[in-house]
PDB file of N, CA and C in Angstrom:
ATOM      1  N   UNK A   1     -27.820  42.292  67.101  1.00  0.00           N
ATOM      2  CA  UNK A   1     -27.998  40.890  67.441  1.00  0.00           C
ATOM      3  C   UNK A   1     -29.480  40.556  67.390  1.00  0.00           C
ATOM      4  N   UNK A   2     -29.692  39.767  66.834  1.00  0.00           N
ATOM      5  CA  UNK A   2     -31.468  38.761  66.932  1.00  0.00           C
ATOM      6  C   UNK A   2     -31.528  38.511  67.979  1.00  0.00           C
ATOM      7  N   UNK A   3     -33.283  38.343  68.410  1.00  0.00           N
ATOM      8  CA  UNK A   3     -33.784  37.440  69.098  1.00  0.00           C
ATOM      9  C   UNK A   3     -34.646  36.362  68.872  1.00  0.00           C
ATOM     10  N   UNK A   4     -33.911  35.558  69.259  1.00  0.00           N
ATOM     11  CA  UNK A   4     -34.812  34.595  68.360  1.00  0.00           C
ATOM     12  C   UNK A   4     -36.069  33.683  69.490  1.00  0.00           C
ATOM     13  N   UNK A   5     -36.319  32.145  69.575  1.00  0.00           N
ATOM     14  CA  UNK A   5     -37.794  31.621  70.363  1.00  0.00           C
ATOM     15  C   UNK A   5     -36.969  32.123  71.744  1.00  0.00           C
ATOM     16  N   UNK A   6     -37.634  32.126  72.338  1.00  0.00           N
ATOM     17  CA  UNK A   6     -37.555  32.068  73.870  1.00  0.00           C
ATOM     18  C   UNK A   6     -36.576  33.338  74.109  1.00  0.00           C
ATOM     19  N   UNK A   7     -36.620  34.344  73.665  1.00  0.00           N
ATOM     20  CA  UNK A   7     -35.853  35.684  73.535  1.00  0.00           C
ATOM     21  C   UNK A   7     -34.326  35.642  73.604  1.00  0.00           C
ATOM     22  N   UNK A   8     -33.546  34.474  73.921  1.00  0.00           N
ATOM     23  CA  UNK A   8     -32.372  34.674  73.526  1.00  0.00           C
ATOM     24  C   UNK A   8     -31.667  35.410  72.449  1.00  0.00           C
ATOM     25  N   UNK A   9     -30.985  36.264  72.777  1.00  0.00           N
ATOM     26  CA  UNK A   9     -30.379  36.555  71.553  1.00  0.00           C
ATOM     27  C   UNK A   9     -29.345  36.056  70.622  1.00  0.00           C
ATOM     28  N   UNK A  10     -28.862  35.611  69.746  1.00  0.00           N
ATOM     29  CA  UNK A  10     -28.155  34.745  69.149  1.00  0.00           C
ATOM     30  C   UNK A  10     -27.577  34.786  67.362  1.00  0.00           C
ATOM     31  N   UNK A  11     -27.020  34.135  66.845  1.00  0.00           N
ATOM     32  CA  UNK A  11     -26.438  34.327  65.769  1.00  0.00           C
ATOM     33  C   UNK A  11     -27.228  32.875  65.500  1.00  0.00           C
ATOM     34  N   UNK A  12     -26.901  32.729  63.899  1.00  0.00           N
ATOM     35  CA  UNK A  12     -26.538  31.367  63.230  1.00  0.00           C
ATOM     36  C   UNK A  12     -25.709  30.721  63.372  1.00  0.00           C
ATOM     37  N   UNK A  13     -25.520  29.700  63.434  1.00  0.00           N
ATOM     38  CA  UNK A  13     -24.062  28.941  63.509  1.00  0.00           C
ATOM     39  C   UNK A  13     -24.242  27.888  62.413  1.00  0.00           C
ATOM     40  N   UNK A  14     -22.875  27.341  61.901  1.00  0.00           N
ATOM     41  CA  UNK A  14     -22.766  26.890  60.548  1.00  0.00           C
ATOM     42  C   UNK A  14     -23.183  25.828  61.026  1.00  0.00           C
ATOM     43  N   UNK A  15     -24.055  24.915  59.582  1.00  0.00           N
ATOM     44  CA  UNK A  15     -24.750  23.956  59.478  1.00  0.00           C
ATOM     45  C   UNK A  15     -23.449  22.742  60.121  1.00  0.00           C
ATOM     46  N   UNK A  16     -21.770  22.767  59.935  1.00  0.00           N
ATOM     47  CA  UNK A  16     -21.203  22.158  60.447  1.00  0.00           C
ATOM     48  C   UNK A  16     -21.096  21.987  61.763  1.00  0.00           C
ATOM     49  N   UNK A  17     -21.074  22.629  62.701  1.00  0.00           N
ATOM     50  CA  UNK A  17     -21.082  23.225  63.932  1.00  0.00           C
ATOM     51  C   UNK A  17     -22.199  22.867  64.659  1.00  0.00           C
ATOM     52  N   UNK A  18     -23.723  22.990  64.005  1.00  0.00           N
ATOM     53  CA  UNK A  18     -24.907  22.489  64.586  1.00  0.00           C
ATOM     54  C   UNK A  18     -24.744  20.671  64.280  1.00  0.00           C
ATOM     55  N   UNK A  19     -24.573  20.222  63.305  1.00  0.00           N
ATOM     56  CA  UNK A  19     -24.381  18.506  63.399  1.00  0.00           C
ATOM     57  C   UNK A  19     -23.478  18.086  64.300  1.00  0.00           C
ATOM     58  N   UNK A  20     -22.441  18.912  64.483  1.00  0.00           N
ATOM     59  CA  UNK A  20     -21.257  18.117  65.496  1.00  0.00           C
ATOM     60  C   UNK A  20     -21.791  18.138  66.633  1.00  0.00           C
ATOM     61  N   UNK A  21     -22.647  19.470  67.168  1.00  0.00           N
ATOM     62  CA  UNK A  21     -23.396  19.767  68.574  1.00  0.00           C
ATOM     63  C   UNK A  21     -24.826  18.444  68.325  1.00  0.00           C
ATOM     64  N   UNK A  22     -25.263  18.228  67.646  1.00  0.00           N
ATOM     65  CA  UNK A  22     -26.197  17.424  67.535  1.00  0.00           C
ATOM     66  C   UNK A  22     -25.716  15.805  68.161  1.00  0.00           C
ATOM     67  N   UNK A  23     -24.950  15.459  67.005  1.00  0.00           N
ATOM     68  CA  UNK A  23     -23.919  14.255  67.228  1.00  0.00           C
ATOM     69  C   UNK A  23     -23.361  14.342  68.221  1.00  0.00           C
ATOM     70  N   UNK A  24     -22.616  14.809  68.991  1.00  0.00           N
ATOM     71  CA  UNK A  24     -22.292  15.054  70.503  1.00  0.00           C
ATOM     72  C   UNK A  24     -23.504  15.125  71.302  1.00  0.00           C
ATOM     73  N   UNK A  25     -24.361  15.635  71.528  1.00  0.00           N
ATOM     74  CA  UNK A  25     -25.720  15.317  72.350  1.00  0.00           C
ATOM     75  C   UNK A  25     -26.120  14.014  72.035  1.00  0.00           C
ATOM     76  N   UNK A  26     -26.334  13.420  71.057  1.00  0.00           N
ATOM     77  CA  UNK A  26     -26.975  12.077  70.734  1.00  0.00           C
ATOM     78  C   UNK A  26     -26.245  11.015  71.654  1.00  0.00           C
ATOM     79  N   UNK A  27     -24.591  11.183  71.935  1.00  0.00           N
ATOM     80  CA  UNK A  27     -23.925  10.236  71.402  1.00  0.00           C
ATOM     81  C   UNK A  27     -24.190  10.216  73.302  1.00  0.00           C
ATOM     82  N   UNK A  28     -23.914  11.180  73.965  1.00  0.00           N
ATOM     83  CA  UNK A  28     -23.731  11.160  75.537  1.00  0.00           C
ATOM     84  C   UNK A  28     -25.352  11.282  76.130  1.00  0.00           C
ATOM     85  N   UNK A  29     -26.286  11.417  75.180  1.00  0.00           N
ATOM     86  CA  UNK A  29     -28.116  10.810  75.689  1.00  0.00           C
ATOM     87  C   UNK A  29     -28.227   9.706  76.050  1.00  0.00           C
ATOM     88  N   UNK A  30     -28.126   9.027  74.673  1.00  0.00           N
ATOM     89  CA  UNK A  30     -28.731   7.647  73.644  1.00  0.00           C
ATOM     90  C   UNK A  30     -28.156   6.853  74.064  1.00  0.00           C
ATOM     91  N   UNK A  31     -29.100   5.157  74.567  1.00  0.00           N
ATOM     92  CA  UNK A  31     -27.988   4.283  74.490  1.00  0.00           C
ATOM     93  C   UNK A  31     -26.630   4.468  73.722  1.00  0.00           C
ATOM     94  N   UNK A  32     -25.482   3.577  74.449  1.00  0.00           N
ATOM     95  CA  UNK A  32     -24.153   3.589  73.787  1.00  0.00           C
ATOM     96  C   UNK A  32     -24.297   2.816  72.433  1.00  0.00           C
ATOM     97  N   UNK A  33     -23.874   3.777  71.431  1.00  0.00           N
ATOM     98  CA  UNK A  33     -23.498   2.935  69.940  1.00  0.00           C
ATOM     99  C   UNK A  33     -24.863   3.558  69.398  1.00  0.00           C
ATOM    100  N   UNK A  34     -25.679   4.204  69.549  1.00  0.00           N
ATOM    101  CA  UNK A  34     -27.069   4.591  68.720  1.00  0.00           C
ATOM    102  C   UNK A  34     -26.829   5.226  67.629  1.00  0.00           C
ATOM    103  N   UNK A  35     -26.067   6.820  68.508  1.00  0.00           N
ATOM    104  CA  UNK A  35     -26.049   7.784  66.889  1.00  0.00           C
ATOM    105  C   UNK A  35     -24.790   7.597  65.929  1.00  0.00           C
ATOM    106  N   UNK A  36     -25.190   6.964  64.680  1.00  0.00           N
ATOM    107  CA  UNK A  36     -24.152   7.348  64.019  1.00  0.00           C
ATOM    108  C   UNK A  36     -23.883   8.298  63.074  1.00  0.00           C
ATOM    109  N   UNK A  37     -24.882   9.453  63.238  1.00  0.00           N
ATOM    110  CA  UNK A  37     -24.063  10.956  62.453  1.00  0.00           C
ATOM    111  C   UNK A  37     -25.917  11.375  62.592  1.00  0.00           C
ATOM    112  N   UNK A  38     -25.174  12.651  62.374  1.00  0.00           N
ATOM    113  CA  UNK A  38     -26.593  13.955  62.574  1.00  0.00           C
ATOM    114  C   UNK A  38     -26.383  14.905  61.627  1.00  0.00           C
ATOM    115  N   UNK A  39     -27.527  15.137  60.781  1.00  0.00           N
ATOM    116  CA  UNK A  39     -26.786  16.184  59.519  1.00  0.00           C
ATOM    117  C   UNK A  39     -28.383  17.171  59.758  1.00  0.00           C
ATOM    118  N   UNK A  40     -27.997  18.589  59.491  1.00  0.00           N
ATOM    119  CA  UNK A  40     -29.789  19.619  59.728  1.00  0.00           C
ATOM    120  C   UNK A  40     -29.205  20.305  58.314  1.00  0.00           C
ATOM    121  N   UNK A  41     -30.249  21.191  58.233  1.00  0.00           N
ATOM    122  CA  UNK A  41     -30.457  21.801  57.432  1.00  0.00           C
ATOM    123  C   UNK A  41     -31.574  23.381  57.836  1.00  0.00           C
ATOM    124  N   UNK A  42     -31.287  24.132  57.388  1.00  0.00           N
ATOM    125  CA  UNK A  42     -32.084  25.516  57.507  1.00  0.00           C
ATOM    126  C   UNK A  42     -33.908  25.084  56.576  1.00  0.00           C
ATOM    127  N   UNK A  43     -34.605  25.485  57.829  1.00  0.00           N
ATOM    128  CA  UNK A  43     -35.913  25.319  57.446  1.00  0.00           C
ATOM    129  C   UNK A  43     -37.105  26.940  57.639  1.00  0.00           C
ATOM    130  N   UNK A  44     -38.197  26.620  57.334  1.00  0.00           N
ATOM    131  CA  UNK A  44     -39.125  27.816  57.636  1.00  0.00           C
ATOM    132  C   UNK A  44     -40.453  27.579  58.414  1.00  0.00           C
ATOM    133  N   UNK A  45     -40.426  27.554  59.535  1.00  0.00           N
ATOM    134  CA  UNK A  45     -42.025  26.948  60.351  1.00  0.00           C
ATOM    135  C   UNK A  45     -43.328  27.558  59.336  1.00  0.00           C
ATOM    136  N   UNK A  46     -44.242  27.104  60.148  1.00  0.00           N
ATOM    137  CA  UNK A  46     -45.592  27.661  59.539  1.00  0.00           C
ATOM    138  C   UNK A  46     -45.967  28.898  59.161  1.00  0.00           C
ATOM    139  N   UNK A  47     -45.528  29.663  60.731  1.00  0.00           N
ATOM    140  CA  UNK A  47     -45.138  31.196  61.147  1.00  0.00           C
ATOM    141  C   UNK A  47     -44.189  31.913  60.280  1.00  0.00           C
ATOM    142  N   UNK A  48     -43.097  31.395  59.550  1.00  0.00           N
ATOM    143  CA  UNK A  48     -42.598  32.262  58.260  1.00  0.00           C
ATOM    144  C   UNK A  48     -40.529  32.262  59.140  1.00  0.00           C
ATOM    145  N   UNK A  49     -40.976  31.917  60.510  1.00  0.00           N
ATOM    146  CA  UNK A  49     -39.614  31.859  61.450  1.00  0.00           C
ATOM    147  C   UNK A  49     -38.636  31.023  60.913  1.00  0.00           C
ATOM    148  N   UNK A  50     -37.119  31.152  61.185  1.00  0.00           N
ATOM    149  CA  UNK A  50     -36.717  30.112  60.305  1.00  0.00           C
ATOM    150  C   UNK A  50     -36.241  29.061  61.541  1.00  0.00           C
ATOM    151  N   UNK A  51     -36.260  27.750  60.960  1.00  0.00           N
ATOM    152  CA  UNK A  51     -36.290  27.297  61.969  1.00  0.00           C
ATOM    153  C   UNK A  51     -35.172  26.025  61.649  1.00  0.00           C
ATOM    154  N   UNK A  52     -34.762  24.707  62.661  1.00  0.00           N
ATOM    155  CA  UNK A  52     -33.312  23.923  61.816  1.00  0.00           C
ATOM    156  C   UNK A  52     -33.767  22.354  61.602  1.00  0.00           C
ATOM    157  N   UNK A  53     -34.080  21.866  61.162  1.00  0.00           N
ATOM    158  CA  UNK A  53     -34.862  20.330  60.556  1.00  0.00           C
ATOM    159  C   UNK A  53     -33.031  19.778  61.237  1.00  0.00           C
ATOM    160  N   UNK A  54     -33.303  18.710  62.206  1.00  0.00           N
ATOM    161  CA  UNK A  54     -32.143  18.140  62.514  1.00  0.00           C
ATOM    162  C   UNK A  54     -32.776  16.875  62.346  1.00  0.00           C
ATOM    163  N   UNK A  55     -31.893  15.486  61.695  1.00  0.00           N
ATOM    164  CA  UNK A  55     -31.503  14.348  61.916  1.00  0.00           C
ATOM    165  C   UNK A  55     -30.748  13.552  62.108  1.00  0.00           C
ATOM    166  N   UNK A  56     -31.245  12.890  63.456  1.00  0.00           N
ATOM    167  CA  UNK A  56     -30.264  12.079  64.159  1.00  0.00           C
ATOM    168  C   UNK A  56     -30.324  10.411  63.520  1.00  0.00           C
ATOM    169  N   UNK A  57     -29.371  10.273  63.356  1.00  0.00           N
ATOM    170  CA  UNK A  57     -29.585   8.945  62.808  1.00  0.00           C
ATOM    171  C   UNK A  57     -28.771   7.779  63.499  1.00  0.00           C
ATOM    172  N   UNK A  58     -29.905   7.025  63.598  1.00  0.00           N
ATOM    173  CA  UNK A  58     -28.715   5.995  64.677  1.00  0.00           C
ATOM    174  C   UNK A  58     -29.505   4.226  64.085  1.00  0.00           C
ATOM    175  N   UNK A  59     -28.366   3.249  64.775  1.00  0.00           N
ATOM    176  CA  UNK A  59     -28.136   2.221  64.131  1.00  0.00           C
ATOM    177  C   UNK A  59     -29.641   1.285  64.432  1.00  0.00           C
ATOM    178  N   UNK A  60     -29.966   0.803  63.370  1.00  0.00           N
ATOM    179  CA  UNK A  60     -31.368  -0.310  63.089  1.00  0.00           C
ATOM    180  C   UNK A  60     -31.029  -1.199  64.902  1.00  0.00           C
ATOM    181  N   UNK A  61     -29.946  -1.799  65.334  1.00  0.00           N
ATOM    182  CA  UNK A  61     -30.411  -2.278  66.622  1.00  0.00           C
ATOM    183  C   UNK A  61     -30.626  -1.375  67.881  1.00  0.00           C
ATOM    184  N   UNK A  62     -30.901  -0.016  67.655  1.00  0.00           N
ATOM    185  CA  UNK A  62     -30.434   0.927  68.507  1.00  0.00           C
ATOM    186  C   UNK A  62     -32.007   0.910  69.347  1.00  0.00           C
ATOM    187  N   UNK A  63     -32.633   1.031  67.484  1.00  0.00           N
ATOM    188  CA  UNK A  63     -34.120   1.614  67.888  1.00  0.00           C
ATOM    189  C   UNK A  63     -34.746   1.017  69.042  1.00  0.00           C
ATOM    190  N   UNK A  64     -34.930  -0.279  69.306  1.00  0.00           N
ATOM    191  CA  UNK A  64     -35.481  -1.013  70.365  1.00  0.00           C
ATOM    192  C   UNK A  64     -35.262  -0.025  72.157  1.00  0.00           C
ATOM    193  N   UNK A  65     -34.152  -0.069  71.820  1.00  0.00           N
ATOM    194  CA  UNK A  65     -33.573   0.601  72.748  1.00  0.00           C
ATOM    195  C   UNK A  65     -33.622   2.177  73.508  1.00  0.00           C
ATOM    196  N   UNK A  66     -33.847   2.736  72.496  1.00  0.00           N
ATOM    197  CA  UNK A  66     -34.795   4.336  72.528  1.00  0.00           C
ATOM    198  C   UNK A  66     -35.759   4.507  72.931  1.00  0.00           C
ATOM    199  N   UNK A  67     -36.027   5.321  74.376  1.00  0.00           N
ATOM    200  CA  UNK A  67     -37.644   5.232  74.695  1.00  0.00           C
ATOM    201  C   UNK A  67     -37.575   6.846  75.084  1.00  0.00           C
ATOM    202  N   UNK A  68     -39.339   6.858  75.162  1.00  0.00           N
ATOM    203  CA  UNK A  68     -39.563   8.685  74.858  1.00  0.00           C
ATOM    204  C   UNK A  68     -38.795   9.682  75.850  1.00  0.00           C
ATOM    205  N   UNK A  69     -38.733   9.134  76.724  1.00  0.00           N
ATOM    206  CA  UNK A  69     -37.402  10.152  78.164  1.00  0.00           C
ATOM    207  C   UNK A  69     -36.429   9.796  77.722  1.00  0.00           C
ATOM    208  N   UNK A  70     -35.663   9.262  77.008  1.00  0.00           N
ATOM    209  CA  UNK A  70     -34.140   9.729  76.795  1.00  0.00           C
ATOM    210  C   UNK A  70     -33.935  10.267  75.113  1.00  0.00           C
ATOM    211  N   UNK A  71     -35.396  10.090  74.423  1.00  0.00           N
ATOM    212  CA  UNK A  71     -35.101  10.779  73.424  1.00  0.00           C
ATOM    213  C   UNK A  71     -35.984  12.515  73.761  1.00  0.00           C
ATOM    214  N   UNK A  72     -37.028  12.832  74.365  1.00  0.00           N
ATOM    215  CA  UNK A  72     -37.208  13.869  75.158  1.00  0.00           C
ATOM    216  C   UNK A  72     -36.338  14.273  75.990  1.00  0.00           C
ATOM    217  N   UNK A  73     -35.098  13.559  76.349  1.00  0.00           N
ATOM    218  CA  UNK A  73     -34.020  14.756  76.972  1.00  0.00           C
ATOM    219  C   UNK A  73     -32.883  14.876  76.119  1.00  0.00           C
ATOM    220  N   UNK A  74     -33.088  14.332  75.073  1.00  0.00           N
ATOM    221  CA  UNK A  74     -31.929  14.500  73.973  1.00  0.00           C
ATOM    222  C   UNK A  74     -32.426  16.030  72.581  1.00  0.00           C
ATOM    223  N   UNK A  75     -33.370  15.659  72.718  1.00  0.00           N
ATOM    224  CA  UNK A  75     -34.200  16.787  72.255  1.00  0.00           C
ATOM    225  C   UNK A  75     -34.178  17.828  72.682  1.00  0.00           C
ATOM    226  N   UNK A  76     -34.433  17.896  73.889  1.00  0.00           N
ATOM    227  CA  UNK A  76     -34.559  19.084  75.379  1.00  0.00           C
ATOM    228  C   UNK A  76     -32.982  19.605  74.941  1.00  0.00           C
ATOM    229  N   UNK A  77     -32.046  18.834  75.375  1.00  0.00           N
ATOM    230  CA  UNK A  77     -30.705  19.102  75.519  1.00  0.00           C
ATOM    231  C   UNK A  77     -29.968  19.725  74.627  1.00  0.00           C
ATOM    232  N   UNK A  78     -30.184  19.557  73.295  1.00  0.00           N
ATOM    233  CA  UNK A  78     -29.603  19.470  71.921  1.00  0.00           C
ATOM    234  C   UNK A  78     -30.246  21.484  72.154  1.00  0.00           C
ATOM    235  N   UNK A  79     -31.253  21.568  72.099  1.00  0.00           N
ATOM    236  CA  UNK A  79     -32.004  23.186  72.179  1.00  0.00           C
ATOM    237  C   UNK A  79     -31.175  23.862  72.783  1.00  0.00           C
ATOM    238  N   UNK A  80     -31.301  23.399  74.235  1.00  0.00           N
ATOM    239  CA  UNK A  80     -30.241  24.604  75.338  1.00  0.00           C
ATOM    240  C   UNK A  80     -28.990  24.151  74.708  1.00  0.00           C
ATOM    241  N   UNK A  81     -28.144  23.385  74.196  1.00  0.00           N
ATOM    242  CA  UNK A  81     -26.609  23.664  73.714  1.00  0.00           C
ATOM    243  C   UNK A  81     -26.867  24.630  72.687  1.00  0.00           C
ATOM    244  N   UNK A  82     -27.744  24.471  71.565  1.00  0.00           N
ATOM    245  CA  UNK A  82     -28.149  25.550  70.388  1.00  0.00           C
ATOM    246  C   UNK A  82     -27.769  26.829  71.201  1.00  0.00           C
ATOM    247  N   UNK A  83     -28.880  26.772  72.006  1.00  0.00           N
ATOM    248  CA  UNK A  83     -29.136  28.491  72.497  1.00  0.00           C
ATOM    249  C   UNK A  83     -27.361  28.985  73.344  1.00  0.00           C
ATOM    250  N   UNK A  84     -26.731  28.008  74.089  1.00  0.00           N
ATOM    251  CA  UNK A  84     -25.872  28.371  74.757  1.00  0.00           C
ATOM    252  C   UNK A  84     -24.697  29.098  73.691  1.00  0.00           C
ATOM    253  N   UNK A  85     -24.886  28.354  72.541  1.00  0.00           N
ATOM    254  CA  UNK A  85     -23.611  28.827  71.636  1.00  0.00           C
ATOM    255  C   UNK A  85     -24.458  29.777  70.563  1.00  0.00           C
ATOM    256  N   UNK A  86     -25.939  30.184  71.072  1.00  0.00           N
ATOM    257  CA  UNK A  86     -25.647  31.952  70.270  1.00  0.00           C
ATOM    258  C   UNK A  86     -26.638  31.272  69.427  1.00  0.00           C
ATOM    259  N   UNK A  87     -27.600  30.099  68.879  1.00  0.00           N
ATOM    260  CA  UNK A  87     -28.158  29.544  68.202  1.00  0.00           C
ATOM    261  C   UNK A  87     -29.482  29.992  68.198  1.00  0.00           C
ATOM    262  N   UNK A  88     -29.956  30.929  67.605  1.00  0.00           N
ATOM    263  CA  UNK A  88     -31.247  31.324  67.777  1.00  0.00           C
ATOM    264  C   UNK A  88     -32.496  30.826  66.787  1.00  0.00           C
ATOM    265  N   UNK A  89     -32.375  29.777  65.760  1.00  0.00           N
ATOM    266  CA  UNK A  89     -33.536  29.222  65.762  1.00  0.00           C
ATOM    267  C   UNK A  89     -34.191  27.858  66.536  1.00  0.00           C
ATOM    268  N   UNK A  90     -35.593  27.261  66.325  1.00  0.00           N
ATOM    269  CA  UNK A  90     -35.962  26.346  66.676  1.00  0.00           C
ATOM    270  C   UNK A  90     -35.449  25.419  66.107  1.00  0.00           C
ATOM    271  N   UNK A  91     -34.834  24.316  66.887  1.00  0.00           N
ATOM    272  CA  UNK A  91     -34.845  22.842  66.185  1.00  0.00           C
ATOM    273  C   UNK A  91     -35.955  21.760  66.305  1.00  0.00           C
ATOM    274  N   UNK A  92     -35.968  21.199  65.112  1.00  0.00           N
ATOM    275  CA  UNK A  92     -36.808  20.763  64.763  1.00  0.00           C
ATOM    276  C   UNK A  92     -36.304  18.877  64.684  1.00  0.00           C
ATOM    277  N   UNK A  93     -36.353  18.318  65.040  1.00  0.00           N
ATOM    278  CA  UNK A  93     -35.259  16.843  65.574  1.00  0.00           C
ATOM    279  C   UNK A  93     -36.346  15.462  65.054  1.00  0.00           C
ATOM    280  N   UNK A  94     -35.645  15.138  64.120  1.00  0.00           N
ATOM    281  CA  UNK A  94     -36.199  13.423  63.564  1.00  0.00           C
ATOM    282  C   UNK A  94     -35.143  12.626  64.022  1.00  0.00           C
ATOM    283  N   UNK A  95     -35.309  11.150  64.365  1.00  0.00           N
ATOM    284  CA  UNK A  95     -34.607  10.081  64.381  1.00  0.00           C
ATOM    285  C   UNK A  95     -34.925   9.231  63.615  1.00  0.00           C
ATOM    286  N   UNK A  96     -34.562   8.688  62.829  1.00  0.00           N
ATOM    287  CA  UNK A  96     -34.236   7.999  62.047  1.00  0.00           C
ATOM    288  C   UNK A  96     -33.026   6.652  61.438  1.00  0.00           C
ATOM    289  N   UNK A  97     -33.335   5.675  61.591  1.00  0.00           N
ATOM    290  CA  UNK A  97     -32.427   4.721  61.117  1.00  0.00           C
ATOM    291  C   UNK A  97     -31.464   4.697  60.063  1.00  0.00           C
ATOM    292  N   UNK A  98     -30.352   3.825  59.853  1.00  0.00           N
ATOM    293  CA  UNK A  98     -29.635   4.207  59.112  1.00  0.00           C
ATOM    294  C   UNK A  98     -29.789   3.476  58.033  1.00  0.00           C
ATOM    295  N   UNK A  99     -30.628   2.352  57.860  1.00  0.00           N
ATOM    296  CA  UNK A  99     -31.059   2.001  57.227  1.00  0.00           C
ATOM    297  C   UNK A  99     -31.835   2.776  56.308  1.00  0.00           C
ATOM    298  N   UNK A 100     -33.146   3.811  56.927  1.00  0.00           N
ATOM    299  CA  UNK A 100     -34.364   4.425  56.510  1.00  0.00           C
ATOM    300  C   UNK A 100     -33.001   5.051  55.148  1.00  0.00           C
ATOM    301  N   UNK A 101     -32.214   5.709  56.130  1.00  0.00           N
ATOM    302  CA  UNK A 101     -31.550   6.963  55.568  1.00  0.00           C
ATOM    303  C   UNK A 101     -30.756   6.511  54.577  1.00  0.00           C
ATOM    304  N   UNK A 102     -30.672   5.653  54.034  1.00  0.00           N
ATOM    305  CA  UNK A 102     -29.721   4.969  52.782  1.00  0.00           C
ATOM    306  C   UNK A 102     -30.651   4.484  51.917  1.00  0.00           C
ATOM    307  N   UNK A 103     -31.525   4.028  52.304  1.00  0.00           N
ATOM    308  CA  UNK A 103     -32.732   3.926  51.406  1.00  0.00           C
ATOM    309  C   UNK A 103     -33.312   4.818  50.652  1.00  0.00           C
ATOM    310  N   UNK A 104     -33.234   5.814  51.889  1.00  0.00           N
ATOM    311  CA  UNK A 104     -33.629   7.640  50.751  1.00  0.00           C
ATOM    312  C   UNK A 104     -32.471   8.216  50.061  1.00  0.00           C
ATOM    313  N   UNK A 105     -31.407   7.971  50.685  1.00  0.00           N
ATOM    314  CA  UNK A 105     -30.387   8.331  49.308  1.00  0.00           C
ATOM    315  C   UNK A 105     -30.096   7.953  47.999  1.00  0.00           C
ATOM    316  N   UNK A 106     -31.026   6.407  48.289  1.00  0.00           N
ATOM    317  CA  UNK A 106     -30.656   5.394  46.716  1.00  0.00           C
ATOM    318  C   UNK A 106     -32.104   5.803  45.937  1.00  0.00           C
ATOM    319  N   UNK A 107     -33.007   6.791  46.307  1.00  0.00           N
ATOM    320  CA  UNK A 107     -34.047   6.699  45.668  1.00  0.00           C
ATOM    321  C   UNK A 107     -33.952   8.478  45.234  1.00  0.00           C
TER     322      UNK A 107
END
């Protein structure tokens, strides 16, 4: 078994499995109606560690509504569920509109 930040020991868990845990943290943080889907991907920090690029994406009237303590405990939160289910890299957490995020798909 690995150890991964903060010495937990832990596995990978499928990129499906980390968005649903993502999207479920967002959805019971964030004002009601914010996130509408969270997709990560496997990344590599500076340090060479691998680490998980997560984005939360939630709705253009949401943003107003988002302030740094409930997206700092959505952040916070989203980590310890990682680690609880065996998740041993760092996440790495953008928010982003859903707007932004359709814009980068058409380009």
């Amino acid at each position: 078994m690995q150890r991964g930040y903060f010495g937990y020991a832990g596995h990978m868990l499928e990129i499906s499995q980390i968005d649903a845990i993502a999207a479920e943290v967002g959805r019971a943080l964030l004002p009601a109606g914010a996130v509408v889907d969270a997709h990560s991907r496997p990344a590599s920090g500076e340090d060479g560690e691998e680490q998980l690029w997560v984005r939360m994406v939630i709705t253009d009237n949401a943003i107003d509504r988002i302030n740094g303590e409930n997206a700092l405990n959505t952040i916070y939160e989203l980590q310890q569920r990682l680690m609880a289910e065996g998740e041993n890299r760092f996440a790495v957490v953008q928010f982003v509109s859903d707007t932004e995020t359709a814009a980068n798909s058409r380009s």
